[in-house]
C-alpha atoms as a PDB file:
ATOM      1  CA  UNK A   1      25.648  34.044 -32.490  1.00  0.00           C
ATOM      2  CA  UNK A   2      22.255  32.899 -32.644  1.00  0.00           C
ATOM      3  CA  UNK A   3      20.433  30.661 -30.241  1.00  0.00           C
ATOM      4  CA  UNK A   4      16.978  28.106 -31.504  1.00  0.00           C
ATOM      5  CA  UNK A   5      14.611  28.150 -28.913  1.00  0.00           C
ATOM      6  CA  UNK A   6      11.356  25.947 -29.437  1.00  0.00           C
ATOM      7  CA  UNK A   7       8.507  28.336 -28.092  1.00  0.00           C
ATOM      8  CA  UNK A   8       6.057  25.776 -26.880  1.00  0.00           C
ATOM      9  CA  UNK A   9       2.533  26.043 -29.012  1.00  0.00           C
ATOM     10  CA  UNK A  10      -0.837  25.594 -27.349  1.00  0.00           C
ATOM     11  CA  UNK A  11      -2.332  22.707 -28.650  1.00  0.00           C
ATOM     12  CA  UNK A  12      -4.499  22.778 -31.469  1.00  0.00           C
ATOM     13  CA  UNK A  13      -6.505  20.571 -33.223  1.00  0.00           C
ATOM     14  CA  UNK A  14      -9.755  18.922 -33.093  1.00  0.00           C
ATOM     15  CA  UNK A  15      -9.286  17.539 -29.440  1.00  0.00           C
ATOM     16  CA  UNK A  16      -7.978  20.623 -28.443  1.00  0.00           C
ATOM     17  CA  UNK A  17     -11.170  21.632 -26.250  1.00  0.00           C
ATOM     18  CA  UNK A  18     -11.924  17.970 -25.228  1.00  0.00           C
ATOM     19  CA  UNK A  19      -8.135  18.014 -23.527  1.00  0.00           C
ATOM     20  CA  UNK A  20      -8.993  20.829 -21.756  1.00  0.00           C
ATOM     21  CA  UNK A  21     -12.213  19.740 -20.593  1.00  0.00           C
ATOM     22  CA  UNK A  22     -10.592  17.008 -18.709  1.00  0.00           C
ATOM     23  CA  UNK A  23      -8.504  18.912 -17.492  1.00  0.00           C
ATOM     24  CA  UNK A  24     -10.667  21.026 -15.366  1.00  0.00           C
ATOM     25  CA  UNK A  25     -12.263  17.610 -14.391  1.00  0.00           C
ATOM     26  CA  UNK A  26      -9.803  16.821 -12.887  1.00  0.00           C
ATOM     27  CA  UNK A  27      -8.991  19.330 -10.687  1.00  0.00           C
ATOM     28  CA  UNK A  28     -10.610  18.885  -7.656  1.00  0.00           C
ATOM     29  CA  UNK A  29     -11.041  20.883  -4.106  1.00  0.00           C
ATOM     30  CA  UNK A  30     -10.522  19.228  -0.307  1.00  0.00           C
ATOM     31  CA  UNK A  31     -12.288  19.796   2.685  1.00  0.00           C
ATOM     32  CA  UNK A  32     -11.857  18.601   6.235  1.00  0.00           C
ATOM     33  CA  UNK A  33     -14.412  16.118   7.192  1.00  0.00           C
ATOM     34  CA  UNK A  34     -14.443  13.367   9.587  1.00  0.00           C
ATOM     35  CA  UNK A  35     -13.750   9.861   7.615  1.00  0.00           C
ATOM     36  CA  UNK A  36     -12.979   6.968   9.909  1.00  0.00           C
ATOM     37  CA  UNK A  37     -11.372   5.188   6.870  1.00  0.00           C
ATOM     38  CA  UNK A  38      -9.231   7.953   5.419  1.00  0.00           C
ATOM     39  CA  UNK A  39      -8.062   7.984   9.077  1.00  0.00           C
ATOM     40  CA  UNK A  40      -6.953   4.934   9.932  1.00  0.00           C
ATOM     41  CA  UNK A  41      -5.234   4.269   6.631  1.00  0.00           C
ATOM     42  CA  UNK A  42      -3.610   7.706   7.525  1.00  0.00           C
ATOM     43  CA  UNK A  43      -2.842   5.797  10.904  1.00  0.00           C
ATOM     44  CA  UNK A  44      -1.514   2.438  10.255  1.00  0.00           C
ATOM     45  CA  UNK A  45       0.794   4.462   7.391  1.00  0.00           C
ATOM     46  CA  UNK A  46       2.330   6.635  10.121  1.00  0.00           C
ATOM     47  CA  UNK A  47       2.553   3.612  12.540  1.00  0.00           C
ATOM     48  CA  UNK A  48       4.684   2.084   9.568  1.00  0.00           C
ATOM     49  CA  UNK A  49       2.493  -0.986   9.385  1.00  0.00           C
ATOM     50  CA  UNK A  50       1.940  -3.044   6.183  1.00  0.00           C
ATOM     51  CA  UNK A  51      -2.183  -2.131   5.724  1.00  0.00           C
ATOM     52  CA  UNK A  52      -4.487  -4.414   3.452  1.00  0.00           C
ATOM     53  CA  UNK A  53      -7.991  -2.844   2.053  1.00  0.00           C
ATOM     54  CA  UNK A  54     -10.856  -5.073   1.330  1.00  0.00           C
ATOM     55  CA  UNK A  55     -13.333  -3.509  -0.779  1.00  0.00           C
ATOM     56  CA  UNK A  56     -15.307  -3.930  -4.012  1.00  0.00           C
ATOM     57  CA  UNK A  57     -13.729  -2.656  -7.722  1.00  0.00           C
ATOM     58  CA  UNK A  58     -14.231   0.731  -8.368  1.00  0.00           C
ATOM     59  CA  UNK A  59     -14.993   2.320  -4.968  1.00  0.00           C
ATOM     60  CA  UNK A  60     -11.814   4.314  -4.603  1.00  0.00           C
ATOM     61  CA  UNK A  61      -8.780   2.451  -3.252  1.00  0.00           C
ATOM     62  CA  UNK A  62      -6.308   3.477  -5.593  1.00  0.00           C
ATOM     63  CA  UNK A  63      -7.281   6.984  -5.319  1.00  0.00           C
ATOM     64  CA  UNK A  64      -6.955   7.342  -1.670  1.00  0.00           C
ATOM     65  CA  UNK A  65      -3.798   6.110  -1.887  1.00  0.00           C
ATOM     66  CA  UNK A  66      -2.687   8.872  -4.272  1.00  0.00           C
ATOM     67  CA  UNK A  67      -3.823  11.450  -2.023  1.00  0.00           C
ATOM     68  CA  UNK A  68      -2.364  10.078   0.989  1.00  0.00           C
ATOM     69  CA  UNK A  69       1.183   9.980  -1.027  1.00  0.00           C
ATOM     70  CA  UNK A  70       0.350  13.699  -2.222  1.00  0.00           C
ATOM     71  CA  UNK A  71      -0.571  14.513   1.113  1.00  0.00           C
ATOM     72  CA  UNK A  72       2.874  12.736   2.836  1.00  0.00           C
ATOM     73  CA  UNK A  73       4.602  14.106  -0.007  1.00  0.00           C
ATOM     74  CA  UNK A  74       6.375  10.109  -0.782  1.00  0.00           C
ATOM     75  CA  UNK A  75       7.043   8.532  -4.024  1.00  0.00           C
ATOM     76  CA  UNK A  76       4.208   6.130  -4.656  1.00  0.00           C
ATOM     77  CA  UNK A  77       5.305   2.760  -6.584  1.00  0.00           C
ATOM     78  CA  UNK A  78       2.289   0.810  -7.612  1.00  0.00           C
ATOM     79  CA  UNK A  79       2.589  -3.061  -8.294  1.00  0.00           C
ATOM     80  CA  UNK A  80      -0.518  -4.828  -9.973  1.00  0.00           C
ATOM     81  CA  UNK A  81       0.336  -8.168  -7.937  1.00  0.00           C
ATOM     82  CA  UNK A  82      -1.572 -10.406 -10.145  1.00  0.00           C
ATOM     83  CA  UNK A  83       0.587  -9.887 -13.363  1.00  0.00           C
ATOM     84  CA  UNK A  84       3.440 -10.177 -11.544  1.00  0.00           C
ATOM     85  CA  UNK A  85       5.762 -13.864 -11.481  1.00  0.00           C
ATOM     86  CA  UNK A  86       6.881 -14.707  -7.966  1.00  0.00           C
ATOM     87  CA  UNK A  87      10.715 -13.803  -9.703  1.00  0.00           C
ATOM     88  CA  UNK A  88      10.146 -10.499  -9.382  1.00  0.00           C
ATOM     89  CA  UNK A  89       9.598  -9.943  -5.744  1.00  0.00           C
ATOM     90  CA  UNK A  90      12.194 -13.075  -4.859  1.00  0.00           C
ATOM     91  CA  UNK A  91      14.776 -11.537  -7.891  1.00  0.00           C
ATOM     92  CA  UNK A  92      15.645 -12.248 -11.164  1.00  0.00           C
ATOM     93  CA  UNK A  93      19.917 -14.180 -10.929  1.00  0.00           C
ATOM     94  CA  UNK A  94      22.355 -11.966 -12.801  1.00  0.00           C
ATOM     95  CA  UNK A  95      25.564 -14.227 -12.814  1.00  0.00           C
ATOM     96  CA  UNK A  96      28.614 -11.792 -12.339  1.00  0.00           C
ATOM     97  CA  UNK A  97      32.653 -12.284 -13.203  1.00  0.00           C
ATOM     98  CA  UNK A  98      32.681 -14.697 -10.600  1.00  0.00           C
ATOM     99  CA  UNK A  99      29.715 -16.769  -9.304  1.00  0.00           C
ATOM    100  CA  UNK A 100      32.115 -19.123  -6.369  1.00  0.00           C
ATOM    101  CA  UNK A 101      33.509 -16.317  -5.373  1.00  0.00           C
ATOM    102  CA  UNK A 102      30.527 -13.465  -4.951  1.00  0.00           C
ATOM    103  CA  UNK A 103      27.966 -15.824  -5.315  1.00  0.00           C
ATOM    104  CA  UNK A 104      24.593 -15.334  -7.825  1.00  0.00           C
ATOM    105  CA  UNK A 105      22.781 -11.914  -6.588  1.00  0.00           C
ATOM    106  CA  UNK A 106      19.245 -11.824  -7.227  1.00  0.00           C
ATOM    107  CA  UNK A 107      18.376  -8.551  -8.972  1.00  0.00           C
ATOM    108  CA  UNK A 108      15.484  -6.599  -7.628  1.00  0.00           C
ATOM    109  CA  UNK A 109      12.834  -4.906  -9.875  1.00  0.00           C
ATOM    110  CA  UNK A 110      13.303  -0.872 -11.164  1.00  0.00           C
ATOM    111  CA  UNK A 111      10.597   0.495  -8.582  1.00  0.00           C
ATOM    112  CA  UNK A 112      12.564  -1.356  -5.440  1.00  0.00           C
ATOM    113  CA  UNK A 113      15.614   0.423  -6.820  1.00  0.00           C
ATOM    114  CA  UNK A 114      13.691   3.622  -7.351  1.00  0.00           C
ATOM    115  CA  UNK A 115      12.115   3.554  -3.376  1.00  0.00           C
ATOM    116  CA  UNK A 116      15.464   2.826  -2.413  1.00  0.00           C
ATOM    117  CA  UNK A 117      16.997   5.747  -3.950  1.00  0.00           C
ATOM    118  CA  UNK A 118      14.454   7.624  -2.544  1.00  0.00           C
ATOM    119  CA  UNK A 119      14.892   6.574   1.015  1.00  0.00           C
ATOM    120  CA  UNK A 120      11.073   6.770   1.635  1.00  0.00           C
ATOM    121  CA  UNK A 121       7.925   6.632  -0.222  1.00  0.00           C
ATOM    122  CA  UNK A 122       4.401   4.204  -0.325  1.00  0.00           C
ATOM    123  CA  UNK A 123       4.371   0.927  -1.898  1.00  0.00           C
ATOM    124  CA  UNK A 124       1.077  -0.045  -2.949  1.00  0.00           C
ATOM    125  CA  UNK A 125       0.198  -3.802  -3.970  1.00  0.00           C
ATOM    126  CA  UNK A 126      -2.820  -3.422  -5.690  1.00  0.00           C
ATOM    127  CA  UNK A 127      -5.368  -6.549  -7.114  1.00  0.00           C
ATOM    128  CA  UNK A 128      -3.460  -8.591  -4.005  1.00  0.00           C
ATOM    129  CA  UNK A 129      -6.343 -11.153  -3.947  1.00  0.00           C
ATOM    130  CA  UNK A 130      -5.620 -11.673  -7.952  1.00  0.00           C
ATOM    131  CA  UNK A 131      -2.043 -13.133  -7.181  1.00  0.00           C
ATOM    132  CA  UNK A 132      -1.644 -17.012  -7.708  1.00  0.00           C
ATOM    133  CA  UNK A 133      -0.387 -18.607  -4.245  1.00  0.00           C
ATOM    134  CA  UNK A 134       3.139 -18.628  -5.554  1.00  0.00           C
ATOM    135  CA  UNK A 135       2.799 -14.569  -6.018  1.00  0.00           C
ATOM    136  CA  UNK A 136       1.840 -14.481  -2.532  1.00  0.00           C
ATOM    137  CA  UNK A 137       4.603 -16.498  -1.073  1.00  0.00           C
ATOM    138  CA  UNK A 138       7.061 -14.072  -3.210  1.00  0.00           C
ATOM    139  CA  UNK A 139       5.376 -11.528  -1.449  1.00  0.00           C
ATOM    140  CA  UNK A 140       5.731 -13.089   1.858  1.00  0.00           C
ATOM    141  CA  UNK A 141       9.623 -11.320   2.752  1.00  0.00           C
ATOM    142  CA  UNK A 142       8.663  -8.167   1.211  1.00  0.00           C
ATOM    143  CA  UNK A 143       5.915  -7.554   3.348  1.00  0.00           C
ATOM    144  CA  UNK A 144       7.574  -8.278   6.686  1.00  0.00           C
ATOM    145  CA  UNK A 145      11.366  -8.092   6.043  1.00  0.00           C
ATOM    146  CA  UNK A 146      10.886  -5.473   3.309  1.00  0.00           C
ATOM    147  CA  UNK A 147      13.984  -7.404   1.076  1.00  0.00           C
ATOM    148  CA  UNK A 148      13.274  -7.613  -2.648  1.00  0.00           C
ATOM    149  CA  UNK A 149      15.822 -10.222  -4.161  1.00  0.00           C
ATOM    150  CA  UNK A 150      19.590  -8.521  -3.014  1.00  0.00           C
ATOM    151  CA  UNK A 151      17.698  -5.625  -1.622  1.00  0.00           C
ATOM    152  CA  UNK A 152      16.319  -4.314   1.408  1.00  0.00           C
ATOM    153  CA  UNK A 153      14.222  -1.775   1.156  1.00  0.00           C
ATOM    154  CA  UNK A 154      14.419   1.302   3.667  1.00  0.00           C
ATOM    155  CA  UNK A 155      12.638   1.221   7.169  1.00  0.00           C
ATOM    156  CA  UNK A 156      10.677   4.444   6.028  1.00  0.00           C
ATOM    157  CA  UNK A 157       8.945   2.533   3.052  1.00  0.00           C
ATOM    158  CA  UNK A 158       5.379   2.467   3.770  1.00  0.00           C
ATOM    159  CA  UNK A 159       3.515  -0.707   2.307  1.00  0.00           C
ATOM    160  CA  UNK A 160      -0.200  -0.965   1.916  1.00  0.00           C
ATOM    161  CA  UNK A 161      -2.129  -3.449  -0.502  1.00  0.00           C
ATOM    162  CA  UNK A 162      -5.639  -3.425  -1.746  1.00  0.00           C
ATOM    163  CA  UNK A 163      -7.662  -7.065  -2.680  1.00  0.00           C
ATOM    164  CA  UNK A 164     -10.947  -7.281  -3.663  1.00  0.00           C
ATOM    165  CA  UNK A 165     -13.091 -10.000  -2.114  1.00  0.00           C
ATOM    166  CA  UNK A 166     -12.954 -13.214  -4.034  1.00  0.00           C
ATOM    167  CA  UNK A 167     -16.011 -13.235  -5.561  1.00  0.00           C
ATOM    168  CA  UNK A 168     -15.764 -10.385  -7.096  1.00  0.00           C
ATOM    169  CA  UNK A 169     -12.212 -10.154  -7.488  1.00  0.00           C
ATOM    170  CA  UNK A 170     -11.268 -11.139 -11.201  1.00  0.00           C
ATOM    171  CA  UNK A 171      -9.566 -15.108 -11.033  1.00  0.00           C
ATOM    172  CA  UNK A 172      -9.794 -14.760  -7.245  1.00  0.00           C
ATOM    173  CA  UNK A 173      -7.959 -16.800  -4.964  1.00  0.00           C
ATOM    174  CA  UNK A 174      -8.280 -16.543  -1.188  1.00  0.00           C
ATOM    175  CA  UNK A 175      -5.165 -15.267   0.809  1.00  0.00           C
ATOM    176  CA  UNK A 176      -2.386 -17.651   2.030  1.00  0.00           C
ATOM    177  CA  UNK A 177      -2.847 -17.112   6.348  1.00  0.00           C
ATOM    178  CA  UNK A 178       1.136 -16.191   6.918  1.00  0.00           C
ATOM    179  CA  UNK A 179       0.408 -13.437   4.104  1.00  0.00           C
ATOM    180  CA  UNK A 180      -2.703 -12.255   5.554  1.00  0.00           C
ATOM    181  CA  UNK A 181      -1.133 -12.322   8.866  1.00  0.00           C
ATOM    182  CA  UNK A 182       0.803  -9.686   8.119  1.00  0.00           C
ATOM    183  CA  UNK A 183      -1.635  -7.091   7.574  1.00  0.00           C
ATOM    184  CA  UNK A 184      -3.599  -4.826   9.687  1.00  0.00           C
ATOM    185  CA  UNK A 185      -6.997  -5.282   7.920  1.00  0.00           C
ATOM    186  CA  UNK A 186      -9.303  -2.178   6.764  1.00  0.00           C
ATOM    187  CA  UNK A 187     -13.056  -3.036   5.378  1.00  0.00           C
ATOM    188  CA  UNK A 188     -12.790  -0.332   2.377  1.00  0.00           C
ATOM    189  CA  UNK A 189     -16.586   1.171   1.698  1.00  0.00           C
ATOM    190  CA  UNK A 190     -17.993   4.178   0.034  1.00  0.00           C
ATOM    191  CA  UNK A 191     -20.299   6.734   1.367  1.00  0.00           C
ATOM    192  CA  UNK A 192     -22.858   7.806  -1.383  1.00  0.00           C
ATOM    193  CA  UNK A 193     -22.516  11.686   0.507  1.00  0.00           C
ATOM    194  CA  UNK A 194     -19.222  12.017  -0.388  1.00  0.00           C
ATOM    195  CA  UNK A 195     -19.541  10.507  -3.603  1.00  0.00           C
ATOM    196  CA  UNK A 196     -21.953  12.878  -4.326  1.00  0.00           C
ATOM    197  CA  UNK A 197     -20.042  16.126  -3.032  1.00  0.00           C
ATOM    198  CA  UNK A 198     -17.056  14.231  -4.375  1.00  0.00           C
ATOM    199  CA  UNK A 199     -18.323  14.941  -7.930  1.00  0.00           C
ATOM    200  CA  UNK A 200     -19.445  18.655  -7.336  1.00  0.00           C
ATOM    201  CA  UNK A 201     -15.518  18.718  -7.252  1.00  0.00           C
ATOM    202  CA  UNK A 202     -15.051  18.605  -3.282  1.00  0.00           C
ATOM    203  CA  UNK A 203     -13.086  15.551  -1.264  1.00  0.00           C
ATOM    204  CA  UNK A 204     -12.912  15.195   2.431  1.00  0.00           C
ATOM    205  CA  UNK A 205      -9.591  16.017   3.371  1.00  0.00           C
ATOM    206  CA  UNK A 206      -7.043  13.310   4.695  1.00  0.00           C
ATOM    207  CA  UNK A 207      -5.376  14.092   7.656  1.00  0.00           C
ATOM    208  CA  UNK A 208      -1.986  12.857   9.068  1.00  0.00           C
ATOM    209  CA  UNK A 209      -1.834  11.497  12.513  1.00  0.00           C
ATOM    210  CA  UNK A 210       1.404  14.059  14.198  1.00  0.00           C
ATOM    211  CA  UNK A 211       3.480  12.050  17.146  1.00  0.00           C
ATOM    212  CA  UNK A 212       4.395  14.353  19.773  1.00  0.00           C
ATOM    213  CA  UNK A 213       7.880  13.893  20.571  1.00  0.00           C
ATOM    214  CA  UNK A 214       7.947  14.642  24.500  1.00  0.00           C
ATOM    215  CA  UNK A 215       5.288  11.690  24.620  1.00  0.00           C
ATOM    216  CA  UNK A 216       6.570   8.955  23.364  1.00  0.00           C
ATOM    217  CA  UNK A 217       8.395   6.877  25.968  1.00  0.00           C
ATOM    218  CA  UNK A 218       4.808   7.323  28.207  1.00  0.00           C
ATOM    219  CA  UNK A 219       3.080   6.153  25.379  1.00  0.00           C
ATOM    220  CA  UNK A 220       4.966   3.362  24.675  1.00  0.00           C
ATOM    221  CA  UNK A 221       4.804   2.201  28.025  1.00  0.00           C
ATOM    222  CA  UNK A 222       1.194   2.593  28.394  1.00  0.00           C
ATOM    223  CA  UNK A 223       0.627   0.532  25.313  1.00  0.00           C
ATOM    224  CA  UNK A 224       2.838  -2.223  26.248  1.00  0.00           C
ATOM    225  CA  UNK A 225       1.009  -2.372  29.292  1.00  0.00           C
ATOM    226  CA  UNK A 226      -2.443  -2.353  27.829  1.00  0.00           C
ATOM    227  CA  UNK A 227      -1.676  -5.203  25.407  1.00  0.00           C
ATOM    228  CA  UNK A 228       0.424  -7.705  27.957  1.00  0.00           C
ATOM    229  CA  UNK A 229      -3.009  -7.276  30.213  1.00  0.00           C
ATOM    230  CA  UNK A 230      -5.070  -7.765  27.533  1.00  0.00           C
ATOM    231  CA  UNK A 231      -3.658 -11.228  26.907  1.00  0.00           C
ATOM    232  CA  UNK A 232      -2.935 -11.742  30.082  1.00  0.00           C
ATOM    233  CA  UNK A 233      -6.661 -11.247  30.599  1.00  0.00           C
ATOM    234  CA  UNK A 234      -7.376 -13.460  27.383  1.00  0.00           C
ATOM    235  CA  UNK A 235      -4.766 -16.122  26.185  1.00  0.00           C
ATOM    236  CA  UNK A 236      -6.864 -17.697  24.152  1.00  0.00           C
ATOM    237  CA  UNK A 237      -6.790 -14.257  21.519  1.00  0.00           C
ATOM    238  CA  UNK A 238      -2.122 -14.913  21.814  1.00  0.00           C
ATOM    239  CA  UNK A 239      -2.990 -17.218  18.643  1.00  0.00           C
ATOM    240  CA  UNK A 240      -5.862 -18.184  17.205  1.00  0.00           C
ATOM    241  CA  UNK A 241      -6.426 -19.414  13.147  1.00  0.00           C
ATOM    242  CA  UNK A 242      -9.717 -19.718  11.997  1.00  0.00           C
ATOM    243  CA  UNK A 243     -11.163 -23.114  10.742  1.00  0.00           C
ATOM    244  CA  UNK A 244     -11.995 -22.188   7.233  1.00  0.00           C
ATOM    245  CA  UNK A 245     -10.063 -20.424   3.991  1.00  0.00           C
ATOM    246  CA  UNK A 246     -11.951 -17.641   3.713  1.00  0.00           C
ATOM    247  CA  UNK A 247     -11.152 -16.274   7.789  1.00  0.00           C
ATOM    248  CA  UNK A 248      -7.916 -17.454   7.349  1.00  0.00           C
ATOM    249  CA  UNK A 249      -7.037 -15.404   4.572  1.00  0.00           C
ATOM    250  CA  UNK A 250      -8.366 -12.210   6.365  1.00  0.00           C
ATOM    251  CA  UNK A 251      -7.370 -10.623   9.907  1.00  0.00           C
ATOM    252  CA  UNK A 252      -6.237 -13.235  12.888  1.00  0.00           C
ATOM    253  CA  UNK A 253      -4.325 -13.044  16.219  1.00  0.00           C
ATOM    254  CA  UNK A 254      -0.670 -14.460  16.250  1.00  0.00           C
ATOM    255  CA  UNK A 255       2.323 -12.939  18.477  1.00  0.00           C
ATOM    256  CA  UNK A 256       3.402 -11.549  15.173  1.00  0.00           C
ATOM    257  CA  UNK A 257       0.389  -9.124  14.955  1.00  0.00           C
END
């Protein structure tokens, strides 16, 4: 009895060397180093709260986000909002044997099905600030009730979203306020240092906030504390929406936040 085995072959050809060029380009070194932005993205993602970053094209959103999924070890789903109808966050109806009965379920799309298999993972809603105001109402139950059409995606599903600013952002449209009032807000810049060592083939490191068990009942309590004074202190800051589109569509007080 014989058995065919396909020996894999290294590859060959006239691209041969250029493929594994960029391949040791992309392999790349970390290195801790204190970031204020890598760390409170790492932050807000362990405090499970949806996280929007502002910053210009090109200046290393998306890639953050990759190592912070690497580094958490979640499935990362990636959603280009702006070429996205508003059907595919709300659901797509998928009549069944019998609609007065069981009603019309709204499908969700393959990558809420795939974080809900997983049970965990990052979400990431890039080009947010690209997505027509219809998008962004779609959007509006994922965000904060986390359902997508029939489905409700699990409690440890991280969600983060990057927008450009509108006038650089390509068919730009500012963001609705009940959208952008469910973000915590990051300003997302680059530091021409780490750029630089960046591309000698060395990152800084991102770092994980860890919760120590045995504190959190005094922590909680301290915190509630700290923000009921706060207000207390300043009820003006309980709700407050700024006069013009642009604020609006960027962080604000509510009770919700």
């Amino acid at each position: 009895m014989s058995t065919d085995r396909t020996v894999p072959t290294a590859p060959s050809g006239p691209l041969a060397a250029a493929d594994e060029l960029n391949r040791r380009l992309r392999s790349r070194r970390t290195e801790p180093a204190a970031n204020p932005q890598l760390e409170a993205l790492a932050l807000a993602v362990t405090a499970n709260q949806p996280v929007l970053l502002w910053g210009e094209p090109g200046i290393g959103k998306s890639a953050a986000l990759e190592q912070l999924a690497a580094g958490l070890g979640l499935p990362l789903e990636t959603v280009i909002a702006s070429v996205h109808e508003p059907s595919d966050f709300a659901g797509l109806p998928i009549v069944g044997d019998d609609p007065a009965v069981t009603g019309v379920p709204m499908a969700p799309p393959d990558w809420a099905v795939r974080l809900a298999r997983a049970g965990q993972g990052l979400l990431f809603f890039d080009e947010l600030s690209s997505a027509p105001p219809a998008v962004q109402a779609a959007l509006l139950r994922v965000v904060l009730e986390r359902r997508v059409g029939s489905l409700v995606l699990p409690e440890a599903v991280r969600i983060v979203a990057a927008a450009n600013p509108p006038s650089s952002a390509a068919d730009g449209w500012h963001l609705s306020p009940p959208l952008a009032n469910r973000f915590v807000h990051l300003e997302w810049t680059h530091d021409p240092r780490t750029v630089a060592r960046g591309m000698a083939g060395t990152w800084p490191e991102l770092t994980v906030p860890l919760v120590s068990a045995g504190k959190v009942p005094g922590a909680v309590a301290r915190a509630r504390g700290a923000i009921s004074g706060f207000l207390t202190a300043r009820p003006g800051l309980v709700h407050h929406i700024p006069g013009d589109a642009e604020s609006r569509g960027r962080s604000w007080p509510s009770p919700r936040t």
